[in-house]
Protein backbone atom coordinates (compact mmCIF):
# COMPACT_ATOMS: atom_id res chain seq x y z
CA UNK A 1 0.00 0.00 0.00
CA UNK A 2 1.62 3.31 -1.19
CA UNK A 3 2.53 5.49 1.24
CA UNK A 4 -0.37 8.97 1.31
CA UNK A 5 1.98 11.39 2.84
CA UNK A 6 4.75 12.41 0.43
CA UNK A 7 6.94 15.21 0.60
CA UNK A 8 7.72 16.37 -3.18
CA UNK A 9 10.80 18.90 -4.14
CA UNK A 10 10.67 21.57 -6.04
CA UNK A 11 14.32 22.56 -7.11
CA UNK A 12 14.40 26.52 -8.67
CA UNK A 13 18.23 26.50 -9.36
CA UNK A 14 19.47 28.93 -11.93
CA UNK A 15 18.45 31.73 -13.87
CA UNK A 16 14.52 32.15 -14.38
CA UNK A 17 13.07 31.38 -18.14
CA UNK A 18 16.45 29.91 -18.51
CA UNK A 19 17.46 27.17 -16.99
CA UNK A 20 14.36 27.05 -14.79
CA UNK A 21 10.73 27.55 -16.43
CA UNK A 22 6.91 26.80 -16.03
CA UNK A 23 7.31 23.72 -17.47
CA UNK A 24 10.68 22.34 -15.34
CA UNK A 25 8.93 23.01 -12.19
CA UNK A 26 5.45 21.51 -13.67
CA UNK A 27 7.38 18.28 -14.19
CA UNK A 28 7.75 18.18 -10.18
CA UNK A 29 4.58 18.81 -9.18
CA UNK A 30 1.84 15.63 -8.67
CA UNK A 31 -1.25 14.55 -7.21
CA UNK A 32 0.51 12.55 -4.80
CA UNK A 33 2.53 15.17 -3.28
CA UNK A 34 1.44 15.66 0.42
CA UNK A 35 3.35 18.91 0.70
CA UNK A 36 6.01 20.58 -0.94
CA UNK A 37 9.79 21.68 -0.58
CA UNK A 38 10.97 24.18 -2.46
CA UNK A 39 14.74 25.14 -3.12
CA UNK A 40 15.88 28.61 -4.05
CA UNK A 41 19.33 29.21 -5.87
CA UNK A 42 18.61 32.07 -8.70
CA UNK A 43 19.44 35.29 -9.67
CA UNK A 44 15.89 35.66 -11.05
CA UNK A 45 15.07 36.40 -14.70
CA UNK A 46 11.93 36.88 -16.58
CA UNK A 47 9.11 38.68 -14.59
CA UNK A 48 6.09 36.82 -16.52
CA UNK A 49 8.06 33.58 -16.17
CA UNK A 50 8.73 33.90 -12.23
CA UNK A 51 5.06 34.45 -11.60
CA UNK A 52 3.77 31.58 -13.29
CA UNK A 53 5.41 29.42 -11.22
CA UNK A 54 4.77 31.20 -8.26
CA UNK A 55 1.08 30.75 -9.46
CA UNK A 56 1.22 26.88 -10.42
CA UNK A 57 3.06 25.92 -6.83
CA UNK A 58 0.27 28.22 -5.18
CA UNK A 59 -2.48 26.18 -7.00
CA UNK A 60 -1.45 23.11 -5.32
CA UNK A 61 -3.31 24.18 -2.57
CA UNK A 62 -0.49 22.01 -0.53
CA UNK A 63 1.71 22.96 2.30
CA UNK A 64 4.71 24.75 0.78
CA UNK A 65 8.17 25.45 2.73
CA UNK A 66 11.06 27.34 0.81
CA UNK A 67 14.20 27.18 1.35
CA UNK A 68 16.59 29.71 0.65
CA UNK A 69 20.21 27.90 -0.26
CA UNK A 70 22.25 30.58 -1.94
CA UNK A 71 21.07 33.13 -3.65
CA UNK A 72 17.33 34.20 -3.84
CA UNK A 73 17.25 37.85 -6.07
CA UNK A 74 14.84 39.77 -8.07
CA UNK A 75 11.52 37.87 -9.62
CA UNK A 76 13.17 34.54 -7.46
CA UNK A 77 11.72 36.47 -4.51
CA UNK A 78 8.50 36.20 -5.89
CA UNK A 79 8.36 32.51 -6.09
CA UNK A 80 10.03 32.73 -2.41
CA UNK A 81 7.14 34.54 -1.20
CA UNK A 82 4.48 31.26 -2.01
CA UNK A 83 6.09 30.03 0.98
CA UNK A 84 3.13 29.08 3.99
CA UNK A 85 3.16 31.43 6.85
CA UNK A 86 6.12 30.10 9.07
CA UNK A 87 7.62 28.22 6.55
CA UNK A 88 10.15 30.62 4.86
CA UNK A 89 13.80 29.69 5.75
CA UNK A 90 17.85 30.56 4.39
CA UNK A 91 21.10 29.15 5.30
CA UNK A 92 23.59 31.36 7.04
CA UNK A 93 25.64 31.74 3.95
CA UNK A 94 22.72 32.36 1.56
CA UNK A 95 21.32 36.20 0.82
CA UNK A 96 18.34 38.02 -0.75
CA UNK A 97 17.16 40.86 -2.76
CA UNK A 98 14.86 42.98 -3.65
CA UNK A 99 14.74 45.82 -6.58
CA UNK A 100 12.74 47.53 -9.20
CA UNK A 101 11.35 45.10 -12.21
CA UNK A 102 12.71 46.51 -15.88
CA UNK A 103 12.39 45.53 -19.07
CA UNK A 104 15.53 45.00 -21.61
CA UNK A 105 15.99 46.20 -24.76
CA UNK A 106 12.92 48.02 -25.31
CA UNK A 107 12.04 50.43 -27.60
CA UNK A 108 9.08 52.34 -29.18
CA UNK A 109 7.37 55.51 -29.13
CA UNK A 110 6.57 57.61 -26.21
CA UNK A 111 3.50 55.94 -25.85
CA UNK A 112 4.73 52.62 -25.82
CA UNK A 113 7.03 53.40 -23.56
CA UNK A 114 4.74 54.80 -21.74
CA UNK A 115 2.79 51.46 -21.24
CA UNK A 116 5.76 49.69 -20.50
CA UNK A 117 6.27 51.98 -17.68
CA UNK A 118 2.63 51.49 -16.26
CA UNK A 119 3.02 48.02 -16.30
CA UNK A 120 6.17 47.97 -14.68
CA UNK A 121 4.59 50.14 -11.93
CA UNK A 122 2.02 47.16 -11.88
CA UNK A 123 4.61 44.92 -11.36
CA UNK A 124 6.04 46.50 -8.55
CA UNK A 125 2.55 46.90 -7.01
CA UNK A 126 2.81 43.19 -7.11
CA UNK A 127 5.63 42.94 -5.27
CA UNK A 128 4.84 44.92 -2.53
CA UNK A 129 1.88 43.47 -1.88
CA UNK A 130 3.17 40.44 -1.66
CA UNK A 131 5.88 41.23 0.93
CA UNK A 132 3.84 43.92 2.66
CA UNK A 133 1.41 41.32 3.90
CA UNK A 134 4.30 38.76 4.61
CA UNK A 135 6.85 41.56 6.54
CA UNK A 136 4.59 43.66 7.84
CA UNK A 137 6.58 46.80 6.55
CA UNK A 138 4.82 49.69 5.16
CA UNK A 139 4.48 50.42 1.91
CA UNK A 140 6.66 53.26 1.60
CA UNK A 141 9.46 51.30 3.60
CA UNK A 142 9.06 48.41 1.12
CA UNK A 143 9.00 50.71 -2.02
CA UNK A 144 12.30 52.45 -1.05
CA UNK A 145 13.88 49.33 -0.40
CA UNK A 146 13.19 48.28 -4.29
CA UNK A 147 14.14 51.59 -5.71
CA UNK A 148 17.42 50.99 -4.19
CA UNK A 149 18.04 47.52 -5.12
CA UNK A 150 18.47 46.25 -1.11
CA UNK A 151 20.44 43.13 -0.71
CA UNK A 152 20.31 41.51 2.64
CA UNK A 153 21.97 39.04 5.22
CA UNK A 154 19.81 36.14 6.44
CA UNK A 155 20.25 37.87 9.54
CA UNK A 156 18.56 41.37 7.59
CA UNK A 157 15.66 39.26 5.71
CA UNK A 158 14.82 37.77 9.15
CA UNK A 159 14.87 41.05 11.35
CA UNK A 160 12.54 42.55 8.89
CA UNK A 161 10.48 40.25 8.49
CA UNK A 162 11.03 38.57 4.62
CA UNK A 163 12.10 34.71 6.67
CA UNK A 164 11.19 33.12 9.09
CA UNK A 165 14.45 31.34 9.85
CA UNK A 166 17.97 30.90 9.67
CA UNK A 167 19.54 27.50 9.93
CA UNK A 168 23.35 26.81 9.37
CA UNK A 169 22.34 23.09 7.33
CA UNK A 170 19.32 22.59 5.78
CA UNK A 171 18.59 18.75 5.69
CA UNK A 172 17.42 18.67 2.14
CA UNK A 173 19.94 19.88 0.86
CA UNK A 174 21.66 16.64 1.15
CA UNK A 175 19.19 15.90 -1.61
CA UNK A 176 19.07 18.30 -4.00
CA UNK A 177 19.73 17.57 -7.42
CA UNK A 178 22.22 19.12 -8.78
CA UNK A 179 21.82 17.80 -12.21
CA UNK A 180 19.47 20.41 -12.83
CA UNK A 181 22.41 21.94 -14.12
CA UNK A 182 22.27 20.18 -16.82
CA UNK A 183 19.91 22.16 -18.50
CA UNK A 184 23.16 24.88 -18.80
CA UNK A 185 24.30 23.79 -21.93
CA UNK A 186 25.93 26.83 -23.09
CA UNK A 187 29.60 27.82 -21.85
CA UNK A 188 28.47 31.13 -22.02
CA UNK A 189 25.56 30.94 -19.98
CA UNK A 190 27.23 28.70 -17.35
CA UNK A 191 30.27 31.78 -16.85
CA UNK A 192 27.63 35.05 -17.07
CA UNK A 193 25.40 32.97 -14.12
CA UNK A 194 28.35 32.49 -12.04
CA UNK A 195 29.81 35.87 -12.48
CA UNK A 196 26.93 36.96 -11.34
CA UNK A 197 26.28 35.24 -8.44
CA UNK A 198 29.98 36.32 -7.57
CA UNK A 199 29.23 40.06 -7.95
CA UNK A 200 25.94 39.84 -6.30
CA UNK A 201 27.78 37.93 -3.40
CA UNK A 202 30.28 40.60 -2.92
CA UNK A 203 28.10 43.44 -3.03
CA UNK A 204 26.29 41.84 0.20
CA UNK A 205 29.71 40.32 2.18
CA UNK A 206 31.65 43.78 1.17
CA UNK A 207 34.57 43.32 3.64
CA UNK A 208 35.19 47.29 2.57
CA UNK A 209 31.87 47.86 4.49
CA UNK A 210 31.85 50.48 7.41
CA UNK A 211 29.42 51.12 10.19
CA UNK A 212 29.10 54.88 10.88
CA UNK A 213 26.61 56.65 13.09
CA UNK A 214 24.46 59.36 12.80
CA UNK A 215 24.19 62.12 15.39
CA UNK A 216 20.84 60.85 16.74
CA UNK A 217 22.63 57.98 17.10
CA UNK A 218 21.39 55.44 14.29
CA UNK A 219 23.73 53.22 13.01
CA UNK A 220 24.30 52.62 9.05
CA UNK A 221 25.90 50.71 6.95
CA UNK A 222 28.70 52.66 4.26
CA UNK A 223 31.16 52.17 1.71
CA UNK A 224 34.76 52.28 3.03
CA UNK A 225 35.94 54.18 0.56
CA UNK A 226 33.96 56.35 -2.11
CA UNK A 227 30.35 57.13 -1.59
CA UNK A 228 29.47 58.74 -4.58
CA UNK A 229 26.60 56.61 -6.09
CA UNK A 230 26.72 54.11 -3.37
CA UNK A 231 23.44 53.00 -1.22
CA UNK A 232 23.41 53.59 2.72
CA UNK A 233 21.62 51.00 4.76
CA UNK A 234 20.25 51.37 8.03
CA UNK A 235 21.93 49.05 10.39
CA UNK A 236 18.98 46.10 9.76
CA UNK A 237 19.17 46.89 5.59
CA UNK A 238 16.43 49.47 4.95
CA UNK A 239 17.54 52.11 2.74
CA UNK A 240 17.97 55.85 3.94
CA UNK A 241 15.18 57.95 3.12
CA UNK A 242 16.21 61.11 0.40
CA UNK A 243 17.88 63.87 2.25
CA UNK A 244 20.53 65.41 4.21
CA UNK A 245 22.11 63.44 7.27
CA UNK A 246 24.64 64.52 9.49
CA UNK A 247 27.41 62.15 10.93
CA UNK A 248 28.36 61.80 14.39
CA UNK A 249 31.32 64.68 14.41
CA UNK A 250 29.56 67.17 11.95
CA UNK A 251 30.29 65.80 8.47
CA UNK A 252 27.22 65.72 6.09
CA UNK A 253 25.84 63.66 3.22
CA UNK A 254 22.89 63.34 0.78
CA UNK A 255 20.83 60.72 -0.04
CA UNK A 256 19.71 60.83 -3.45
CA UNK A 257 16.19 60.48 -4.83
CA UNK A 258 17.62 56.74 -5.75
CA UNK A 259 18.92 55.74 -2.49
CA UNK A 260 22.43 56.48 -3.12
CA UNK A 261 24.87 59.10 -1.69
CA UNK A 262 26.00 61.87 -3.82
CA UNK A 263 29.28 62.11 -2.71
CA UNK A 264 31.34 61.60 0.45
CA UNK A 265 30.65 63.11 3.68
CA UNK A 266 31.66 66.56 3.95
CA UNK A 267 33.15 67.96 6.71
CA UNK A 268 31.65 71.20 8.30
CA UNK A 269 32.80 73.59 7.07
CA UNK A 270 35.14 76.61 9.53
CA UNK A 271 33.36 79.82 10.32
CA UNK A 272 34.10 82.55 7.95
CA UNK A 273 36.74 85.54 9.37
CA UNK A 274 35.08 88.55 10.27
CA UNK A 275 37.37 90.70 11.62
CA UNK A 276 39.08 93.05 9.68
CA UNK A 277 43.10 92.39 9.13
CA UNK A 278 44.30 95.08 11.50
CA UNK A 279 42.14 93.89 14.65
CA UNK A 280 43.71 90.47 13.53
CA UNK A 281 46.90 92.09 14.45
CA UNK A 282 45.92 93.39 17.33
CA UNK A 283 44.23 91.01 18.80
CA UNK A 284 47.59 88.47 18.12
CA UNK A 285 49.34 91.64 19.83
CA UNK A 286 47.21 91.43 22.88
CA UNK A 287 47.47 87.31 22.73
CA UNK A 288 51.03 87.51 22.59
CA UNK A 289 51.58 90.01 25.70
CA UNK A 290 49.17 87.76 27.15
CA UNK A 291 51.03 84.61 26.52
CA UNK A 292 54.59 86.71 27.62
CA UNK A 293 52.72 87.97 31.10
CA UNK A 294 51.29 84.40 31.56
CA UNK A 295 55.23 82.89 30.82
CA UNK A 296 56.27 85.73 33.68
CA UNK A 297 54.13 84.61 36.77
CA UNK A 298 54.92 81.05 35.74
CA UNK A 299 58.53 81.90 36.00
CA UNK A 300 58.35 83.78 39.27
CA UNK A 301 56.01 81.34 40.71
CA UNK A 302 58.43 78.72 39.90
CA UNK A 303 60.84 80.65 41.75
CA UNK A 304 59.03 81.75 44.73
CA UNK A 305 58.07 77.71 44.98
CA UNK A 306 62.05 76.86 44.85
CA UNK A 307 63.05 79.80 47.25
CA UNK A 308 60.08 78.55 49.60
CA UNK A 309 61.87 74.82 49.42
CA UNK A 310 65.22 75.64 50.38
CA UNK A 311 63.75 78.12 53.11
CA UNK A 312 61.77 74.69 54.46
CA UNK A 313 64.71 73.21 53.79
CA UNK A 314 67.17 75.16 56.03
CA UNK A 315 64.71 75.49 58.61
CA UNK A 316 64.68 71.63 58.74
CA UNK A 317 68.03 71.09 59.15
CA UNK A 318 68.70 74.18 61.71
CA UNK A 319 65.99 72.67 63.80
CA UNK A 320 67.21 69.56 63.71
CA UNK A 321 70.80 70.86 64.82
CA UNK A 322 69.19 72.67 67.59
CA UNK A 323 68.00 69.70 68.88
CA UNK A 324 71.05 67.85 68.57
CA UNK A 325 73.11 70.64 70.50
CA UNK A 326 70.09 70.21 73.10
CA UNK A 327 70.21 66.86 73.70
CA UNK A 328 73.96 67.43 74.04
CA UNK A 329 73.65 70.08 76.71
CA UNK A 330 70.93 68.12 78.67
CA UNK A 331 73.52 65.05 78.53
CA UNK A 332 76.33 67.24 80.36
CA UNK A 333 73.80 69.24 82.77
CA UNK A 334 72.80 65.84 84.20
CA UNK A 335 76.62 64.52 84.33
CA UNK A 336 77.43 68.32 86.33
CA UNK A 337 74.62 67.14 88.26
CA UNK A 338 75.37 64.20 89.22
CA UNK A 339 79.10 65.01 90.36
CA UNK A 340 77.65 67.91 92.54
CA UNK A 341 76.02 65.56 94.49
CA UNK A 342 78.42 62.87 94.39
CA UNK A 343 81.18 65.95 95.91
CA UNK A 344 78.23 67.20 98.15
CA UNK A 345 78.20 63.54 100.50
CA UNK A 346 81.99 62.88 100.41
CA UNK A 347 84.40 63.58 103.12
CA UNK A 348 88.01 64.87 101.92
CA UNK A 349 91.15 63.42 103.72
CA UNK A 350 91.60 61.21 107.17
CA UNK A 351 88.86 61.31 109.50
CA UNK A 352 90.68 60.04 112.52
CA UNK A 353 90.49 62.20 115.36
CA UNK A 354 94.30 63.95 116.13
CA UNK A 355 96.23 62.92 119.33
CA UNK A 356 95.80 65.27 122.49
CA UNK A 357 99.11 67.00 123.05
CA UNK A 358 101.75 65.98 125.85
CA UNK A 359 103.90 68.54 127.64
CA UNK A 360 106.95 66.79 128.81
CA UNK A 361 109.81 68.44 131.13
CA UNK A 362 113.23 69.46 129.11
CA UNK A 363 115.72 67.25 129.00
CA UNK A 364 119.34 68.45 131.16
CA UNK A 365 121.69 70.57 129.13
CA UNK A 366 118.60 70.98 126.48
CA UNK A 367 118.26 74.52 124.92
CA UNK A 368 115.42 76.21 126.41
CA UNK A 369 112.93 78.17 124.15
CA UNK A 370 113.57 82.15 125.03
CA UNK A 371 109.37 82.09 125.03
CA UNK A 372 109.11 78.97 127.27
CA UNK A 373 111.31 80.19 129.65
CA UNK A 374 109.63 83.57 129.65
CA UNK A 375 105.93 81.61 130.10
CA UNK A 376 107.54 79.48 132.71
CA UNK A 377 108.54 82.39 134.82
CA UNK A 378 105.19 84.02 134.50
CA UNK A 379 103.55 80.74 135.55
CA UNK A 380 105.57 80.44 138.70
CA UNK A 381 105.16 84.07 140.19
């Protein structure tokens, strides 16, 4: 018994009306499909082309997921957009874009090319339709963001609102088949689609790209090198509005009825001299003496500072002689002291009492002292 739920895949890989058509993709849709997968890798191509297979995979009436595995540009974003609500995803390294349908090589008279140009404006309705109702964005948003030709990051598509997803792998991918490739035949075809995709890669992973504020403080995205010509994103990939904008610092820029800068940021520019010449002079005059006075006071403050240091200087070291000779006096005070007292309880010589005296007769024949004799014969009267 065959199995009821089948997933079928839906492979839109290369250029559209080229190597993918309404009748390749009409080939992979059947009645036994349960739901559908559909794989994005184009540059986009024909305008009538893209929407008829947008049309036949939205007639299915089935389930439809997209996924987004390189590139997904121009009408390819139209097929993109059949995706069921939650079911739009890209892989990390994949981007979109968005711009303004044209036609090539036309000609005609006015009023053919009027026509043209009415249904191209149709066209565009179309688009923004489409991806109003899906993003959310309003229609002025939207419609600036196609006359600029706005690539985005999976990152940009998601933040406003054109996927629902990022995922680094995408499982199916495993089982894509590449020999749709086939189909390019021509050497010539095969090298234009892959320059392509190269240019279209390296207008959206620009390593020259800068981010630059504005002074109200939003952030955009700029060429590194010369603006002239070049789009200015907003920080999540919507195009600046036409006008002037001025950069954090002063420098100013113009955005272009097309999107694109006119030419580099300008710096602002100095205030014009108004005084005449000869108050020029005088006011350098007065600046000068100023300047000499100013270099004056410096220099004798400078002085007064050094004089003040040695004076603190000086008076350090005399202070701390002082001391020393103060310390040295109180050391020989206390030694004069001490000796005073030490002199004060000591008694000087022998302090033996002397003998008591002993008056003994003269000796016979001994000399007689003339003042003995004379105090003998007073004694004896």
């Amino acid at each position: 018994m065959p199995n009821s739920c089948v997933t079928q895949h839906v492979y839109i890989y290369g250029e559209i009306g080229r190597q993918v058509t309404l009748d390749s993709v009409l080939k992979e849709i059947t009645p036994k499909a349960s739901d559908y997968v559909v794989h994005i890798h184009s540059p986009g191509g024909d305008v009538f082309e893209g929407y008829a297979i947008h049309n036949a995979l939205k007639n299915t009436g089935k389930e439809i997921e997209v996924r987004i595995e390189g590139t997904c540009a121009s009408i390819a974003m139209s097929i993109a957009s059949v995706a069921s609500p939650g079911k739009l995803f890209a892989n990390t390294k994949s981007n979109l874009m968005v711009h303004n349908p044209t036609f090539q090589n036309i000609s005609g008279g006015s009023k053919d090319l009027r026509n043209a140009a009415g249904l191209l404006d149709q066209i565009k309705s179309q688009f923004l339709k489409e991806w109003g109702m899906r993003t959310g964005l309003d229609q002025g948003q939207l419609s600036q963001m196609y006359d600029t030709e706005t690539w985005m990051t999976p990152e940009q598509a998601l933040n406003l609102g054109f996927i629902d997803g990022v995922s680094d792998v995408l499982k199916a991918v495993a089982k894509a088949d590449y020999l749709k490739y086939k189909q390019m035949k021509d050497k010539n075809t095969i090298l234009a689609f892959a320059e392509d995709f190269i240019n279209k890669v390296k207008s959206v992973w620009n390593p020259k790209a800068a981010v630059m504020t504005l002074e109200d403080g939003t952030q955009i995205n700029t060429p590194d090198e010369d603006w002239t010509g070049q789009p200015i994103t907003t920080a999540d990939g919507a195009p600046l509005a036409p006008g002037t904008y001025t950069l954090e610092g002063g420098a100013t820029f113009t955005i272009d009825e097309n999107g694109n800068a006119t030419a580099p940021p300008m710096e602002p520019a100095a205030e014009a001299q108004t005084e005449e010449p000869e108050n020029d002079m005088k006011l350098k005059e007065e600046n000068d003496q100023l300047k000499a006075r100013v270099a004056e006071l410096e220099s004798a403050l400078t002085a007064r500072n050094e004089a003040a240091a040695k004076a603190e200087e000086k008076s350090v070291k005399l202070e701390a002689k002082a001391k020393g000779l103060e310390d040295t006096l109180n050391v020989k005070v206390k030694a004069l002291q001490d000796e005073l007292r030490k002199f004060q309880t000591e008694t000087v010589g022998d302090t033996t009492p002397p003998a008591k005296a002993i008056k003994q007769a003269p000796q016979a024949g001994e000399a007689i002292d003339p003042m003995q004799k004379f105090f003998q014969q007073v004694t004896r009267r």
